[in-house]
C-alpha atoms as a PDB file:
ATOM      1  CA  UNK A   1     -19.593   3.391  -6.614  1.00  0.00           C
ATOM      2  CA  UNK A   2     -20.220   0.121  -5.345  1.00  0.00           C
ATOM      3  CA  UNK A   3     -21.848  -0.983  -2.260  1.00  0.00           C
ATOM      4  CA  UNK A   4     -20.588  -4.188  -1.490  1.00  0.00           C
ATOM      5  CA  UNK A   5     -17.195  -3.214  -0.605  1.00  0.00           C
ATOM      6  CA  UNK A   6     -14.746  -5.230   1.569  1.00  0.00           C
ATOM      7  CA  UNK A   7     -11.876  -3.671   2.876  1.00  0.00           C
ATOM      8  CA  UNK A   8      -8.652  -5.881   1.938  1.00  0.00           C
ATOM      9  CA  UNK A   9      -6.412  -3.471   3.742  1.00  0.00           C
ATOM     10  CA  UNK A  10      -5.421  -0.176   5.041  1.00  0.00           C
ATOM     11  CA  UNK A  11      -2.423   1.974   6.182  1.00  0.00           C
ATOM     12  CA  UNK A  12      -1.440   5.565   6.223  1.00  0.00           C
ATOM     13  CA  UNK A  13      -2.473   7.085   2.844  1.00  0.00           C
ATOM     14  CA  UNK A  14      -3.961   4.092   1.180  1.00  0.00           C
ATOM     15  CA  UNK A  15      -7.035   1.756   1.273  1.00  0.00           C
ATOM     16  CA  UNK A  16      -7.512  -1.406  -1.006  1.00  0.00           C
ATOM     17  CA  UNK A  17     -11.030  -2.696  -1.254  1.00  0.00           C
ATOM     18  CA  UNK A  18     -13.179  -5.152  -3.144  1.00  0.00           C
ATOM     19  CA  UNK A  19     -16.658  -5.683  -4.998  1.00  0.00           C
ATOM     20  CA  UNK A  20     -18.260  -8.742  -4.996  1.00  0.00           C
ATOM     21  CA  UNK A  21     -20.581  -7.356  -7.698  1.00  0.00           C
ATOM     22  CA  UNK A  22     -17.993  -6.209  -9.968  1.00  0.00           C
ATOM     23  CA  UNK A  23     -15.205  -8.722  -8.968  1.00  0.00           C
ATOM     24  CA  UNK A  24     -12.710  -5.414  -9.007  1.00  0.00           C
ATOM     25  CA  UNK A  25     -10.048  -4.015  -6.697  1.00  0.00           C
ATOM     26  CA  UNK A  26      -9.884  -0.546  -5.914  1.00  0.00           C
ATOM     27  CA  UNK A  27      -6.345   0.825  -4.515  1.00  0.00           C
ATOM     28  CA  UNK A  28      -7.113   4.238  -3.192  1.00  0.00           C
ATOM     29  CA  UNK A  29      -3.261   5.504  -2.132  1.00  0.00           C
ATOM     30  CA  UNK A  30      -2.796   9.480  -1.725  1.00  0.00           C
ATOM     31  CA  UNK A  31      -4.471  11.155  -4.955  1.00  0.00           C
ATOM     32  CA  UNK A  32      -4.284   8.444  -6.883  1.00  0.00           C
ATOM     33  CA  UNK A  33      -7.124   5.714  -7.693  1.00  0.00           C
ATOM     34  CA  UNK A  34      -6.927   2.270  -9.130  1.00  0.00           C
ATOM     35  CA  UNK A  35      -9.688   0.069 -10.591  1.00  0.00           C
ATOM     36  CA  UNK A  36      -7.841  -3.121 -10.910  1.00  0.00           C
ATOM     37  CA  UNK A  37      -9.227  -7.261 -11.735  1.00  0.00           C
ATOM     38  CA  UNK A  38      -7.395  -9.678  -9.714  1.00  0.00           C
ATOM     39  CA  UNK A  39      -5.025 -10.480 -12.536  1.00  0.00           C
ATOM     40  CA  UNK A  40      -3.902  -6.728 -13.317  1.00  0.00           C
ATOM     41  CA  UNK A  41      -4.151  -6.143  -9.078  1.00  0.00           C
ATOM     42  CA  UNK A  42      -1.053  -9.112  -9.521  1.00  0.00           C
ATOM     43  CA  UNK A  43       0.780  -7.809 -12.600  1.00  0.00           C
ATOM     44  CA  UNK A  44       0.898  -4.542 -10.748  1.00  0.00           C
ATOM     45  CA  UNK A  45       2.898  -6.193  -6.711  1.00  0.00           C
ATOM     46  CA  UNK A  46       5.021  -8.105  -9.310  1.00  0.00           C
ATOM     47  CA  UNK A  47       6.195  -4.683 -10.780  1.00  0.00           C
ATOM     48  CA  UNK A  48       6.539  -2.527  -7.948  1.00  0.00           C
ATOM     49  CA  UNK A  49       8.090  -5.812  -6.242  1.00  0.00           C
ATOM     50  CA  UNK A  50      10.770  -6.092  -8.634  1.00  0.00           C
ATOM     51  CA  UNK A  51      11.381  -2.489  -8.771  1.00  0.00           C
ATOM     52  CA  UNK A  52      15.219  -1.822  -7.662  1.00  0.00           C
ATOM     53  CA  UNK A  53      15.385   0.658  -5.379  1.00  0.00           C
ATOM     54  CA  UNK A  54      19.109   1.313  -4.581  1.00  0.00           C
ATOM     55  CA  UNK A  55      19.413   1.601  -8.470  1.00  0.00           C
ATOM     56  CA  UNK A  56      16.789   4.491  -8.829  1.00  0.00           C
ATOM     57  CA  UNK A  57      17.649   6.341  -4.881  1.00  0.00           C
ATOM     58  CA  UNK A  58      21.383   5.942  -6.206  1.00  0.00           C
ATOM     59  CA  UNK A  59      20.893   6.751  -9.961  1.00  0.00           C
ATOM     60  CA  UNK A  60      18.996  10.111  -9.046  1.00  0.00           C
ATOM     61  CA  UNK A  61      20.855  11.230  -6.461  1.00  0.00           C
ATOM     62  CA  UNK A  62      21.507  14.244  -7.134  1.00  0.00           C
ATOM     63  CA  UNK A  63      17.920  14.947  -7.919  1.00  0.00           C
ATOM     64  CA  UNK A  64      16.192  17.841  -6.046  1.00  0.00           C
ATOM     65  CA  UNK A  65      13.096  15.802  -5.769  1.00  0.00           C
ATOM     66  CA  UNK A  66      12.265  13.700  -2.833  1.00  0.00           C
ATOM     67  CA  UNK A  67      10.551  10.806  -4.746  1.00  0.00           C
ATOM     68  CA  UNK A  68      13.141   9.047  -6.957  1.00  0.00           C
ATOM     69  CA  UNK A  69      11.646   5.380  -7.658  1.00  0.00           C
ATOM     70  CA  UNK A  70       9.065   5.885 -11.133  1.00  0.00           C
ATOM     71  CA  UNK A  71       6.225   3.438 -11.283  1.00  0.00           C
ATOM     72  CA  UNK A  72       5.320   2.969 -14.598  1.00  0.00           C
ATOM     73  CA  UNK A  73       1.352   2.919 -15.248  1.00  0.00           C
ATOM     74  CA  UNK A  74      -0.597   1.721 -18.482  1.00  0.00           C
ATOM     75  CA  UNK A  75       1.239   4.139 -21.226  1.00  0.00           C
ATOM     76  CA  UNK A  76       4.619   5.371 -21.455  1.00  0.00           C
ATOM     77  CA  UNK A  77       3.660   8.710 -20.837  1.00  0.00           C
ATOM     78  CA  UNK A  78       2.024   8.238 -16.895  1.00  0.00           C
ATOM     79  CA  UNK A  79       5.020   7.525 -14.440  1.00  0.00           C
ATOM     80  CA  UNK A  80       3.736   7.740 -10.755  1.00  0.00           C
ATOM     81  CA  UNK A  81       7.100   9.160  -8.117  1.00  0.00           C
ATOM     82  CA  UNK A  82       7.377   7.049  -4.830  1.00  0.00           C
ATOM     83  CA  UNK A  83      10.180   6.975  -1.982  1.00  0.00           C
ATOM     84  CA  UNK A  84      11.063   3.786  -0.816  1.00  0.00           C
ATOM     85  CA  UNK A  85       8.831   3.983   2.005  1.00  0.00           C
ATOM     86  CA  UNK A  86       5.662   4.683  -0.190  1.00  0.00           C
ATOM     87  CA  UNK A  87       6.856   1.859  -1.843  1.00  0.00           C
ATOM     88  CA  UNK A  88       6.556  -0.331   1.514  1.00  0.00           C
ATOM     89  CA  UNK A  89       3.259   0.622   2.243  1.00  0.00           C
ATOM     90  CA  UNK A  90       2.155   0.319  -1.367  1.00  0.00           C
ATOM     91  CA  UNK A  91       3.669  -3.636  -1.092  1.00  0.00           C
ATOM     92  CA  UNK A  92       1.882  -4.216   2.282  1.00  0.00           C
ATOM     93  CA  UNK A  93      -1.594  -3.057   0.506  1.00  0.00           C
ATOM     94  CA  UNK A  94      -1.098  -5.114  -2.098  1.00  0.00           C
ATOM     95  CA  UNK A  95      -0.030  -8.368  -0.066  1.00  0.00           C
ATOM     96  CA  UNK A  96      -3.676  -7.808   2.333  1.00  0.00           C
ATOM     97  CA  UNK A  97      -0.715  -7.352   5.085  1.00  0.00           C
ATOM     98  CA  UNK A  98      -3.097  -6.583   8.315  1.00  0.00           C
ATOM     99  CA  UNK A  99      -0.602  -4.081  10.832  1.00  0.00           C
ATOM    100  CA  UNK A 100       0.943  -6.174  13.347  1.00  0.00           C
ATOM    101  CA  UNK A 101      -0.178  -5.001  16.496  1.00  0.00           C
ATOM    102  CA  UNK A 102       1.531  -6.050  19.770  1.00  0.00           C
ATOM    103  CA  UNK A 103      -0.501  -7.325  22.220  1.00  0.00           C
ATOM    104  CA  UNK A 104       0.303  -6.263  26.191  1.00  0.00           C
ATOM    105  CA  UNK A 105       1.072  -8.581  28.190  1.00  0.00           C
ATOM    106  CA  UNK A 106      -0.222  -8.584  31.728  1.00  0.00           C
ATOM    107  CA  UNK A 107       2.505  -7.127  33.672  1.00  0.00           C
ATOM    108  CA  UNK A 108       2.329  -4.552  31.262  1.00  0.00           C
ATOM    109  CA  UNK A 109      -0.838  -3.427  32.199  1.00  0.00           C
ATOM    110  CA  UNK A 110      -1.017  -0.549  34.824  1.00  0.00           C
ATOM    111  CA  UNK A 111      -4.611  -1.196  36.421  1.00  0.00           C
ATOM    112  CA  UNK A 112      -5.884  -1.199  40.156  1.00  0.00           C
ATOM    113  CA  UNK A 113      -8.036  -3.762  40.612  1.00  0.00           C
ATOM    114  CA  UNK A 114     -10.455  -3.106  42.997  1.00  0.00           C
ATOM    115  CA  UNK A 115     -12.762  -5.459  44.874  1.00  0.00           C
ATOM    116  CA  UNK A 116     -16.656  -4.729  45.690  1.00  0.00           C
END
């Protein structure tokens, strides 16, 4: 494991770090682990960005399984099952997307200020 980690991003089920010692990515999301170099860390948000989704949620239908969108990894043989919002969050990961948190405004803000 590496110590010098920097967290990239974060969301839900996933995390997305990096070593400066090792110069590698590591995509934690659900079960699943990734050691990735910068290059493979962009072959891989290419892929799942190009993946059609109303093709595979439309072609497998009638499928009794909830995840209908494969994501092919290294071999053949290894197909990873997402939904379309997995594949959101897996996108916003992969892009260093921070959450967008909206800020109050101050009217919005239910305080009593109280002088000494």
């Amino acid at each position: 494991m590496c110590r010098f980690l920097n967290v990239m991003g974060r969301s839900k089920n996933g995390v997305l770090t990096f070593c400066n010692h090792t110069k590698l990515f590591q995509l934690i999301y659900n079960n699943l682990c990734f050691e990735l170099y910068e290059w493979e860390l962009e072959a891989l948000k290419e892929y799942i960005e190009q993946l059609d989704i109303p093709y595979w949620e439309n072609h497998l239908k009638h499928w009794s399984q909830q995840r209908k969108i494969p994501i092919s990894v290294g071999k053949k043989h290894f197909i990873i099952l997402v939904n379309k919002e997995e594949v959101a969050e897996l996108l916003s990961l992969l892009r260093f997307e921070k959450q967008k948190v909206k800020l109050l405004s101050h009217e919005e803000i239910d305080y009593q200020l109280i002088d000494n």
